[in-house]
Protein backbone atom coordinates (compact mmCIF):
# COMPACT_ATOMS: atom_id res chain seq x y z
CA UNK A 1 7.73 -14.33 -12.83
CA UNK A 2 10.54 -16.66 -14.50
CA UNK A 3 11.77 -16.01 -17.03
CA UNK A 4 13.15 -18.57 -19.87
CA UNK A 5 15.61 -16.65 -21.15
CA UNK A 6 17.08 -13.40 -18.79
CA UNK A 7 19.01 -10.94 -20.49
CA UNK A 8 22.81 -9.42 -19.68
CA UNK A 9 22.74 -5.71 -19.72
CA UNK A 10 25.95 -3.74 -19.33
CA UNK A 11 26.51 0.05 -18.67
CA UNK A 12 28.22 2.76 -17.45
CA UNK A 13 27.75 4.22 -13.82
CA UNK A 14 29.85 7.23 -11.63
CA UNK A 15 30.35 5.49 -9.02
CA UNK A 16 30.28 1.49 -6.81
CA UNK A 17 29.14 2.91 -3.93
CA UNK A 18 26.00 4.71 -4.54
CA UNK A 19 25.43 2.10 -7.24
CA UNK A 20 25.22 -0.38 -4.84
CA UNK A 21 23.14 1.29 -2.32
CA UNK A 22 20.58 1.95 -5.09
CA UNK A 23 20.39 -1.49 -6.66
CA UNK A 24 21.54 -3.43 -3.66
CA UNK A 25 19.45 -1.37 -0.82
CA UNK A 26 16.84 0.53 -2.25
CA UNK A 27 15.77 -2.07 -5.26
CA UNK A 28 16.27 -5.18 -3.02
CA UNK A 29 18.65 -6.60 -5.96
CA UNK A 30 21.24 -9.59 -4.77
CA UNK A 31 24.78 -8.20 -6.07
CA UNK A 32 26.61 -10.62 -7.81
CA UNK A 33 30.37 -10.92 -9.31
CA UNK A 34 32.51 -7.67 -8.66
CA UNK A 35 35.92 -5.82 -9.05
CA UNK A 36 37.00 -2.56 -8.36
CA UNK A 37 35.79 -1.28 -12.08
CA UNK A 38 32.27 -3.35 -12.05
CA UNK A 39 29.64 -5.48 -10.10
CA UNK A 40 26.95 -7.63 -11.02
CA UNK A 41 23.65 -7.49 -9.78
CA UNK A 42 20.60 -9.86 -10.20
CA UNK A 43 17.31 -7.70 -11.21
CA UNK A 44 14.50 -9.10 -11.57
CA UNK A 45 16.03 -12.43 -12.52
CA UNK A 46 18.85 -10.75 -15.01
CA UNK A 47 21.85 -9.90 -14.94
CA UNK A 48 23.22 -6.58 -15.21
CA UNK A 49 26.21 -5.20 -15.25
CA UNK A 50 27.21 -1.63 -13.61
CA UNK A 51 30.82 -0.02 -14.90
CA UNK A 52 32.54 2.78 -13.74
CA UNK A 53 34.54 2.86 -16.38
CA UNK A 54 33.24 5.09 -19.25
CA UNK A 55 31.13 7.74 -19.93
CA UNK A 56 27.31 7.92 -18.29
CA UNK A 57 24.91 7.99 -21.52
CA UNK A 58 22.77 10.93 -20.84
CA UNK A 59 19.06 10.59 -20.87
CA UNK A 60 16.89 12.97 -22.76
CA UNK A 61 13.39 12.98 -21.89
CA UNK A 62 12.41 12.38 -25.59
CA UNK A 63 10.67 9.46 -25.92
CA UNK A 64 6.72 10.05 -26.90
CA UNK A 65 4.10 7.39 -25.52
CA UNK A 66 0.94 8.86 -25.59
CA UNK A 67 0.91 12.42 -24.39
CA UNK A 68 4.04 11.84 -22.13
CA UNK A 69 7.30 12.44 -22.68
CA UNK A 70 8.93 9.70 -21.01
CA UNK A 71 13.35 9.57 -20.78
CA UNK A 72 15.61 8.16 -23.47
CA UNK A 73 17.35 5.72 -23.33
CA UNK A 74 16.16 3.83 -20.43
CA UNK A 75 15.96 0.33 -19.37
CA UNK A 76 13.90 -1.70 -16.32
CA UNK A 77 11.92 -4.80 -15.61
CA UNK A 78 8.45 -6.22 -15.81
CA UNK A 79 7.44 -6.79 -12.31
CA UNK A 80 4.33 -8.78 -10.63
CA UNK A 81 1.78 -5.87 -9.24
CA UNK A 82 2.39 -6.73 -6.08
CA UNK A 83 6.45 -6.50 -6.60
CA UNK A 84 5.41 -3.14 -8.20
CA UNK A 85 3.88 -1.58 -5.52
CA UNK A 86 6.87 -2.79 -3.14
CA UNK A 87 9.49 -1.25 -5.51
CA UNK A 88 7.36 1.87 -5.62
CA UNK A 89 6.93 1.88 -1.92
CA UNK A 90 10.80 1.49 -1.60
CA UNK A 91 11.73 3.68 -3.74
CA UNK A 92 9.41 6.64 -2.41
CA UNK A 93 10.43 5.39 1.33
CA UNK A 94 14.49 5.90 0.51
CA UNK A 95 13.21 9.62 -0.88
CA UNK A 96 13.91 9.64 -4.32
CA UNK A 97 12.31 11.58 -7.21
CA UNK A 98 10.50 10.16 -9.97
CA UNK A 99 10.75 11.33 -13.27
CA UNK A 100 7.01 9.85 -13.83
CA UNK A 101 5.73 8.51 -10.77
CA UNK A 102 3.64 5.45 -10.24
CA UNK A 103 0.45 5.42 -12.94
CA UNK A 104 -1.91 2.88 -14.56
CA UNK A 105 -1.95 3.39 -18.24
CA UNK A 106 -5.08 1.56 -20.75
CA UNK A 107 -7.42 0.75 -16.98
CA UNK A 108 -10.02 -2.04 -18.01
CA UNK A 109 -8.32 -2.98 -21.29
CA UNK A 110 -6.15 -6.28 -22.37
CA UNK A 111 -2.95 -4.46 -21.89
CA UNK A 112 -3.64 -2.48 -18.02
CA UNK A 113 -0.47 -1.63 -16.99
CA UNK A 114 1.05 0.43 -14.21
CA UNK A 115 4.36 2.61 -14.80
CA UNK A 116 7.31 4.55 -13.17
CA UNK A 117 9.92 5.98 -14.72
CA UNK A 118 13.30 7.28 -12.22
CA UNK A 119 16.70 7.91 -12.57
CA UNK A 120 19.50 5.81 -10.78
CA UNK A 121 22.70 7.62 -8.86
CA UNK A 122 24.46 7.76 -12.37
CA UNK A 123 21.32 9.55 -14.31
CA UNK A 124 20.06 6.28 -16.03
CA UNK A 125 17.16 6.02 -16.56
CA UNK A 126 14.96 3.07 -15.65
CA UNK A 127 11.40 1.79 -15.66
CA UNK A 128 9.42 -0.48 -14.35
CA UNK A 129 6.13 -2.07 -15.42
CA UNK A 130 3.32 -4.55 -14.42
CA UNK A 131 0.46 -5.79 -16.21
CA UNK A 132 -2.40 -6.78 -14.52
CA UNK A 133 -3.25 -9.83 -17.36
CA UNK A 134 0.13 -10.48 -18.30
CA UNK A 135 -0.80 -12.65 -21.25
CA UNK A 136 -1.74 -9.58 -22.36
CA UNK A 137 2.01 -7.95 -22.59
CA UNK A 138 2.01 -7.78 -26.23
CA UNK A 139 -1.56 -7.10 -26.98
CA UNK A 140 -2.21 -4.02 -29.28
């Protein structure tokens, strides 16, 4: 998937290192630009932006879709399903948790999609979707 226009996303992590095991190692993401406070790292065709020098925003899991309450605030990509089931497949290989694992929300309507929802090193929160008719991303 390319995308026109990627976005720049910026935030606060604990630490480089584990940072860039999860992102680099475990997600498969190219790191970019760095310095001992920050690195860059392309996901998904964006660019974000991983500091260690603030505050981590804590996640609450207080966002309601559907019956589920899925963590706030939280960022992530919208994948291919194949891509999906590799990141899911990595992610569950390198051991970690998920906060909502792998599902397929609306099967047989406009807008299928399959979710996860799992916390980086840091505690942010990130998901990541596919649709299986993408034209259908912003179908009601």
């Amino acid at each position: 998937m390319t995308l026109p226009h990627p976005f720049h996303f910026a935030f606060f992590v604990r630490d480089l290192d584990s940072t860039r095991r999860f992102y680099g190692e475990i997600l498969g993401c190219r790191e970019g630009r760095s310095t001992e406070t920050w690195v860059d790292f392309d996901f998904f065709g964006n660019q974000i932006s991983a500091h260690n020098t603030g505050t981590v925003t804590p996640t609450q899991n207080t966002g309601r879709v559907e019956d589920l309450l899925v963590p706030m605030p939280h960022f992530g990509a919208v994948l291919d399903w194949d891509q999906f089931n590799a990141i899911a497949d990595r992610i569950r290989a390198a051991g970690m948790p998920f906060i909502l694992e792998p599902r397929i929300r609306y099967p047989g309507h406009p807008g299928e999609q399959a979710t996860m929802f799992l916390l980086d090193p840091s505690g942010n929160a990130l998901e990541f979707k596919s649709f299986r008719h993408p034209e259908h991303m912003f179908t009601a």
